[in-house]
N, C-alpha and C. Protein backbone atom coordinates (compact mmCIF):
# COMPACT_ATOMS: atom_id res chain seq x y z
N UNK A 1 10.98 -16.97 46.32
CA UNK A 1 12.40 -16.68 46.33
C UNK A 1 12.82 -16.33 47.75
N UNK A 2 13.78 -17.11 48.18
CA UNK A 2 14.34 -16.83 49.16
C UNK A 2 14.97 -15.45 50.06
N UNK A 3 14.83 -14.85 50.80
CA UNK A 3 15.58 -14.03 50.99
C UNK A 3 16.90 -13.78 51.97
N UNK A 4 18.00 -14.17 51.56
CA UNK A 4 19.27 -14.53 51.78
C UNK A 4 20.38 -13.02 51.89
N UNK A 5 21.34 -13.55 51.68
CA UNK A 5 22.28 -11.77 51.71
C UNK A 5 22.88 -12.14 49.93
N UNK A 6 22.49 -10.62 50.22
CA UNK A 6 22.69 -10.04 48.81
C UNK A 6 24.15 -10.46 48.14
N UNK A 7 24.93 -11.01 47.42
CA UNK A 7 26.10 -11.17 46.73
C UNK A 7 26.33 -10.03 45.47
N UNK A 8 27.29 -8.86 46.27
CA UNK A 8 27.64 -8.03 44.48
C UNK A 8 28.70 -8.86 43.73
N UNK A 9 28.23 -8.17 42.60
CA UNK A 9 28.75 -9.50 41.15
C UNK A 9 29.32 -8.12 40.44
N UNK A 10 30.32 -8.23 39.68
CA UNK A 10 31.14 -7.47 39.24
C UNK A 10 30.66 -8.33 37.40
N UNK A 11 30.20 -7.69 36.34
CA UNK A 11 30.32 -8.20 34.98
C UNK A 11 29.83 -9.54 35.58
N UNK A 12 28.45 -9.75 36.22
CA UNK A 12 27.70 -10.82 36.42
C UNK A 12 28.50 -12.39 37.56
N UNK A 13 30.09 -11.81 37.77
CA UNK A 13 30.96 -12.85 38.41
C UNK A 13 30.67 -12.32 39.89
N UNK A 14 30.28 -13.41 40.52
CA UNK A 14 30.91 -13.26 42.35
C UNK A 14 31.87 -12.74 43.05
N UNK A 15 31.44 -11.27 43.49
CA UNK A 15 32.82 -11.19 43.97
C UNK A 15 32.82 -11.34 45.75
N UNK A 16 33.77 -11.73 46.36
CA UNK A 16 33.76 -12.00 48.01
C UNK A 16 33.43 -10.78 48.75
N UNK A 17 32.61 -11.40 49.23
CA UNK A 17 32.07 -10.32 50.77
C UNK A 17 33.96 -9.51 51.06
N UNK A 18 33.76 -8.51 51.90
CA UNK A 18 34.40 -8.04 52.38
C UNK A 18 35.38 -8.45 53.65
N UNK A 19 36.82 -8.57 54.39
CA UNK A 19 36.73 -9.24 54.79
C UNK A 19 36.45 -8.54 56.68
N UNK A 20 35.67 -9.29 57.49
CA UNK A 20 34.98 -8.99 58.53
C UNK A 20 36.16 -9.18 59.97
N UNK A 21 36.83 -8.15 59.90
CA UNK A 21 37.54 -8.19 61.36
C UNK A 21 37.17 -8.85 62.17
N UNK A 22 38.62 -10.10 62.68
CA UNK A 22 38.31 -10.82 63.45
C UNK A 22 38.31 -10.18 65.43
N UNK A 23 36.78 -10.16 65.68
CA UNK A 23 36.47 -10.10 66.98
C UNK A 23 36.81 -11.07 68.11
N UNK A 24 37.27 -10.57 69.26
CA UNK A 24 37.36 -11.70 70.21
C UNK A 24 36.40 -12.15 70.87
N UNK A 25 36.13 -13.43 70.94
CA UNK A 25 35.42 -14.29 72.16
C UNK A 25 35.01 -13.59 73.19
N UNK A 26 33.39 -13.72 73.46
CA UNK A 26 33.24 -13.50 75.23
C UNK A 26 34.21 -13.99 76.08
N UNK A 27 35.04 -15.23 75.50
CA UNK A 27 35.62 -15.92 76.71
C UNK A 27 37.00 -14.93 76.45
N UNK A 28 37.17 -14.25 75.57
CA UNK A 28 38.55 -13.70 75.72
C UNK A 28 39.75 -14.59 74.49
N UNK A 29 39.60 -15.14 73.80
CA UNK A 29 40.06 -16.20 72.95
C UNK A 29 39.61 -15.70 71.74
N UNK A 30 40.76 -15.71 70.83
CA UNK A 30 40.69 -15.50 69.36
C UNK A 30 41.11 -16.33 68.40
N UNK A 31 41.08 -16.55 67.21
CA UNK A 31 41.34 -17.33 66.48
C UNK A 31 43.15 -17.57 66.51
N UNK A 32 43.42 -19.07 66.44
CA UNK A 32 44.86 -19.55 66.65
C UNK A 32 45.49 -19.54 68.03
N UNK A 33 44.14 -18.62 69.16
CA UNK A 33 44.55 -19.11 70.67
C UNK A 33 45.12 -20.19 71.29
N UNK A 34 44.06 -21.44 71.05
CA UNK A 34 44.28 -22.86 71.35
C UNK A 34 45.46 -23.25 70.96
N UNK A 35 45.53 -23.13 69.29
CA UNK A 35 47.11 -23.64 68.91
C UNK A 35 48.92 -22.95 69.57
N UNK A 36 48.41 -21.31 69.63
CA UNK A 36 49.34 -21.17 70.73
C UNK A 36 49.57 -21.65 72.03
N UNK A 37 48.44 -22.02 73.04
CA UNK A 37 48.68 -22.47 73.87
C UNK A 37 48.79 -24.04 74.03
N UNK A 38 48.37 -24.41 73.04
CA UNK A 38 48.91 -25.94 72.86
C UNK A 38 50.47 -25.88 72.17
N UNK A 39 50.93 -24.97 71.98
CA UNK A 39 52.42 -24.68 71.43
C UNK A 39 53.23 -24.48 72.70
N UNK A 40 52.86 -23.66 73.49
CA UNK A 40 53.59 -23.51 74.76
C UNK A 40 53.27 -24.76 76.02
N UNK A 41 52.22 -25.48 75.75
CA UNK A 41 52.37 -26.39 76.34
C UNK A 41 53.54 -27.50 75.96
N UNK A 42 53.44 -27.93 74.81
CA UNK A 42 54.23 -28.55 74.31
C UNK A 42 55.77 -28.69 74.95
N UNK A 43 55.65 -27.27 74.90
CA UNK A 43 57.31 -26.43 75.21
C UNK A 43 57.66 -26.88 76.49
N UNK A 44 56.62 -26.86 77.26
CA UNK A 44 57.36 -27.59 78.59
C UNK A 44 58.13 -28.92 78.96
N UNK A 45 57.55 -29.71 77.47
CA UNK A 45 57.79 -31.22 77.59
C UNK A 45 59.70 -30.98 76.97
N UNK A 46 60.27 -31.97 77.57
CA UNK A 46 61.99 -32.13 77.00
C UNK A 46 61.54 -32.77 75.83
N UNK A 47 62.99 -32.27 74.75
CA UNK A 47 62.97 -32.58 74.14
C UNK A 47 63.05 -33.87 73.76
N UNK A 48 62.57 -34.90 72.98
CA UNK A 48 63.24 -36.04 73.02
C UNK A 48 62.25 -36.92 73.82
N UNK A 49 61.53 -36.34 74.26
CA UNK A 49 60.32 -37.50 75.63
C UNK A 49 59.03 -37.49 74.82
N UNK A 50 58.33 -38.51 75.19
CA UNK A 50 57.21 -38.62 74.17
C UNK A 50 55.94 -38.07 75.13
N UNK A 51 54.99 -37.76 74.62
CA UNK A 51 53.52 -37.46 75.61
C UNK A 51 52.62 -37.70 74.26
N UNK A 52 51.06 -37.70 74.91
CA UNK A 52 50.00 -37.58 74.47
C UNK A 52 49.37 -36.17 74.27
N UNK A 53 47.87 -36.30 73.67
CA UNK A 53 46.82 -35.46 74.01
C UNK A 53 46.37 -35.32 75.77
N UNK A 54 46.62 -36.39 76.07
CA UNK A 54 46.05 -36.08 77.63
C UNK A 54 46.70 -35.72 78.54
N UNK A 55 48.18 -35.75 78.29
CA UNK A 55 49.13 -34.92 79.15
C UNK A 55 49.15 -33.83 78.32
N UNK A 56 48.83 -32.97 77.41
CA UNK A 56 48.94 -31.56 77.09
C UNK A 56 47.76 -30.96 77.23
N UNK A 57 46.72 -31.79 77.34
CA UNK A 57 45.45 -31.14 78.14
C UNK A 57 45.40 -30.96 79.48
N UNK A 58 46.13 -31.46 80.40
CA UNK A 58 46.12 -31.48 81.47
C UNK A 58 47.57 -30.08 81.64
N UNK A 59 48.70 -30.18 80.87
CA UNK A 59 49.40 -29.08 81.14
C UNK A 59 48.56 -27.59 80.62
N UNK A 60 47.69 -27.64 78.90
CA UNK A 60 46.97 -26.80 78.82
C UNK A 60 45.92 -26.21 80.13
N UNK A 61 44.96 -27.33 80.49
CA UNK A 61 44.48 -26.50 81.93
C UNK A 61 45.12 -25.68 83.29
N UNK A 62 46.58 -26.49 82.92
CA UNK A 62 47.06 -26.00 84.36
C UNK A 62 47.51 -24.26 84.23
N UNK A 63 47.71 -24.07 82.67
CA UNK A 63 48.05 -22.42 82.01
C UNK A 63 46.71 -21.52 82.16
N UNK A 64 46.21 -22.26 81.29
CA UNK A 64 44.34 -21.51 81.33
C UNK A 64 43.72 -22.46 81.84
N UNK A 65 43.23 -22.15 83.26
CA UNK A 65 42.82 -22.93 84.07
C UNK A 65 40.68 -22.97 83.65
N UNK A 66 40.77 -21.51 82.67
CA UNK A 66 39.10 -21.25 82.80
C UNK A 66 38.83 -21.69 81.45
N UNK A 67 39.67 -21.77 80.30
CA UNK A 67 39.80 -22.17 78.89
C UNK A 67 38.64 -23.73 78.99
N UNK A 68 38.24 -23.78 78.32
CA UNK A 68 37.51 -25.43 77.93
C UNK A 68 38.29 -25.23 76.93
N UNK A 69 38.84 -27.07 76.52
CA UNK A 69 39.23 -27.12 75.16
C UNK A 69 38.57 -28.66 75.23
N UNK A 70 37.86 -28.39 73.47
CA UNK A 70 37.20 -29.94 73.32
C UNK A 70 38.77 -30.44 72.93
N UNK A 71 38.17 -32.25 72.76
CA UNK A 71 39.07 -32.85 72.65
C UNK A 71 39.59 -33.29 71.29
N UNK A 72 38.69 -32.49 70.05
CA UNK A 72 38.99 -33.12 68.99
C UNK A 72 39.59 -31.63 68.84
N UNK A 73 39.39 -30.55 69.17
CA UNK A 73 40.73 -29.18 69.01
C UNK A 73 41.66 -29.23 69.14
N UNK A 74 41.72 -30.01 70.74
CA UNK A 74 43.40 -29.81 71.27
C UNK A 74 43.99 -31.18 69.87
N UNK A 75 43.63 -32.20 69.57
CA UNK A 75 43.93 -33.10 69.03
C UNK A 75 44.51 -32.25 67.62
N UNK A 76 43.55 -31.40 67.13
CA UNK A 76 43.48 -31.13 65.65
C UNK A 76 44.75 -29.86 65.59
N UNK A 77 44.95 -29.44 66.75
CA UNK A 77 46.48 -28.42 67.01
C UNK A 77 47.65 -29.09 67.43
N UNK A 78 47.49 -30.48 67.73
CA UNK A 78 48.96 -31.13 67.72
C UNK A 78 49.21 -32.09 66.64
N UNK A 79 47.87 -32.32 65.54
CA UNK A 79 47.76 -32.46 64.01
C UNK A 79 48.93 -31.47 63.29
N UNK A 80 48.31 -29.93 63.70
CA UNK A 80 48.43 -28.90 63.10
C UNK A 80 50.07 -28.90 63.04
N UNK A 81 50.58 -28.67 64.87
CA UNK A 81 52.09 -28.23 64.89
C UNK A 81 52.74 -29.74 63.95
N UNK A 82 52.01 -30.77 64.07
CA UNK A 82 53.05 -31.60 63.55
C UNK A 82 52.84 -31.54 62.06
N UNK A 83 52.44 -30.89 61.49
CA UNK A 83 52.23 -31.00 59.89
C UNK A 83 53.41 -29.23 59.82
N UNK A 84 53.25 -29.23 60.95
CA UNK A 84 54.16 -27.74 60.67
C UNK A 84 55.87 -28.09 60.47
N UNK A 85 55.87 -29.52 61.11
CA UNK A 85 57.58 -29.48 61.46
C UNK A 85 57.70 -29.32 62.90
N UNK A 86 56.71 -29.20 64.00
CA UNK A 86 57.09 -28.59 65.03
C UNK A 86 57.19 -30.08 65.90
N UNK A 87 56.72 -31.23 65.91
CA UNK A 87 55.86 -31.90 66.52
C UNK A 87 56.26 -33.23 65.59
N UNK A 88 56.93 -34.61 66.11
CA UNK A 88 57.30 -35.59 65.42
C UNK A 88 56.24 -36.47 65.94
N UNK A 89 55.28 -37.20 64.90
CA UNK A 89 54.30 -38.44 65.38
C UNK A 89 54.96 -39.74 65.58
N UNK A 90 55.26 -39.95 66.69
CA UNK A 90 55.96 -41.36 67.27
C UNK A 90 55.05 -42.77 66.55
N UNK A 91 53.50 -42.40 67.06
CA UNK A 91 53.32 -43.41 66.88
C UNK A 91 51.56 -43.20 66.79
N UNK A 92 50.93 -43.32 65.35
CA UNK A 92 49.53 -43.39 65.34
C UNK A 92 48.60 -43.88 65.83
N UNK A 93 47.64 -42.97 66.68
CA UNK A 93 46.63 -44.13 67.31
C UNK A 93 45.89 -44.52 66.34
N UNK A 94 45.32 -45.78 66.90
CA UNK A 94 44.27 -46.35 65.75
C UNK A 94 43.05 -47.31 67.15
N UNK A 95 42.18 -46.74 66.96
CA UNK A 95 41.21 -47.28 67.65
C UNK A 95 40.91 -46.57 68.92
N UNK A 96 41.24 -47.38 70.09
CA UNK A 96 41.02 -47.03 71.61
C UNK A 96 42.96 -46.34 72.12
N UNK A 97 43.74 -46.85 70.85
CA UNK A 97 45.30 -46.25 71.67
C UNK A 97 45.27 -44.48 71.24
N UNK A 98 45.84 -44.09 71.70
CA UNK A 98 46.19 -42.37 71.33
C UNK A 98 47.71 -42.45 70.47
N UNK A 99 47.27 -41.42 70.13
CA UNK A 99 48.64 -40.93 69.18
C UNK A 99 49.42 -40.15 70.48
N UNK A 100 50.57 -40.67 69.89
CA UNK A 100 51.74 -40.08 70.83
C UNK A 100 52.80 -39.23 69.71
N UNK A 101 53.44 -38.25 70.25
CA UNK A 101 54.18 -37.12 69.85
C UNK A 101 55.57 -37.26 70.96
N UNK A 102 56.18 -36.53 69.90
CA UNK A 102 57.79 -35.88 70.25
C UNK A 102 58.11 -34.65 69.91
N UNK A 103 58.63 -33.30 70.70
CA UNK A 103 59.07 -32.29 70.43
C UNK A 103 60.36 -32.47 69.36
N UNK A 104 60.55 -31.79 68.45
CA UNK A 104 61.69 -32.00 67.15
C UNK A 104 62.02 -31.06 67.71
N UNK A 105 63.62 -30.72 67.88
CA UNK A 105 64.97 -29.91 68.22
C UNK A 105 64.56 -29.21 66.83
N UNK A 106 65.01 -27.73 67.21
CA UNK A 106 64.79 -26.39 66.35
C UNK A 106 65.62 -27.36 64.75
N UNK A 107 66.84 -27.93 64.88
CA UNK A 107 67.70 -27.92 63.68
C UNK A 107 66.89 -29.60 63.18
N UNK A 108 66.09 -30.65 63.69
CA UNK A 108 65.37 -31.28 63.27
C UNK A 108 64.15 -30.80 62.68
N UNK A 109 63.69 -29.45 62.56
CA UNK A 109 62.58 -29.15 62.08
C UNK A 109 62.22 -28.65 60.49
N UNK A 110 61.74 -29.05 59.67
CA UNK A 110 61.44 -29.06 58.36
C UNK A 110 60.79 -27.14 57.95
């Protein structure tokens, strides 16, 4: 038998661990960091103009210059804002093209 962490069971049912305060990063970064600062990157772009992942990685570095961000994060937070309403998908990449984005005006936003 394995020895694993203990699970208390309430009347034999599972009940969830406790929940474990979220700590910050050696690097200084906490959970929903990236997506804020891929939010304020965003913000710099006019409204109405289209960009990529690789122009908001390149404005993301120029904010947090010491930040690494992989490339399927920054991707998966301009997923994120655009499933939010924040972020209009112009146009899907498929293959070797990139997906391109548009900032939505506050009263265009869902």
């Amino acid at each position: 038998m394995s020895q694993g962490v203990v699970v208390p069971s309430v009347n034999g049912a599972k009940v969830a661990h406790p929940a474990i305060p979220v700590q910050p990063k050696e690097n200084g970064t906490h959970k929903g960091f990236l997506l804020n600062e891929v939010r304020a990157a965003v913000n710099k772009f006019s409204i109405g103009t289209t960009f990529n992942a690789r122009q908001v990685t390149l404005t993301v570095a120029s904010q947090a210059p010491n930040l690494v961000v992989k490339k399927a994060s920054l991707k998966a937070a301009l997923k994120k804002l655009a499933k939010l309403g924040e972020l209009e998908l112009v146009s899907q990449g498929v293959g070797r093209r990139i997906s391109e984005y548009r900032r939505k005006q506050k009263s265009e936003r869902t």
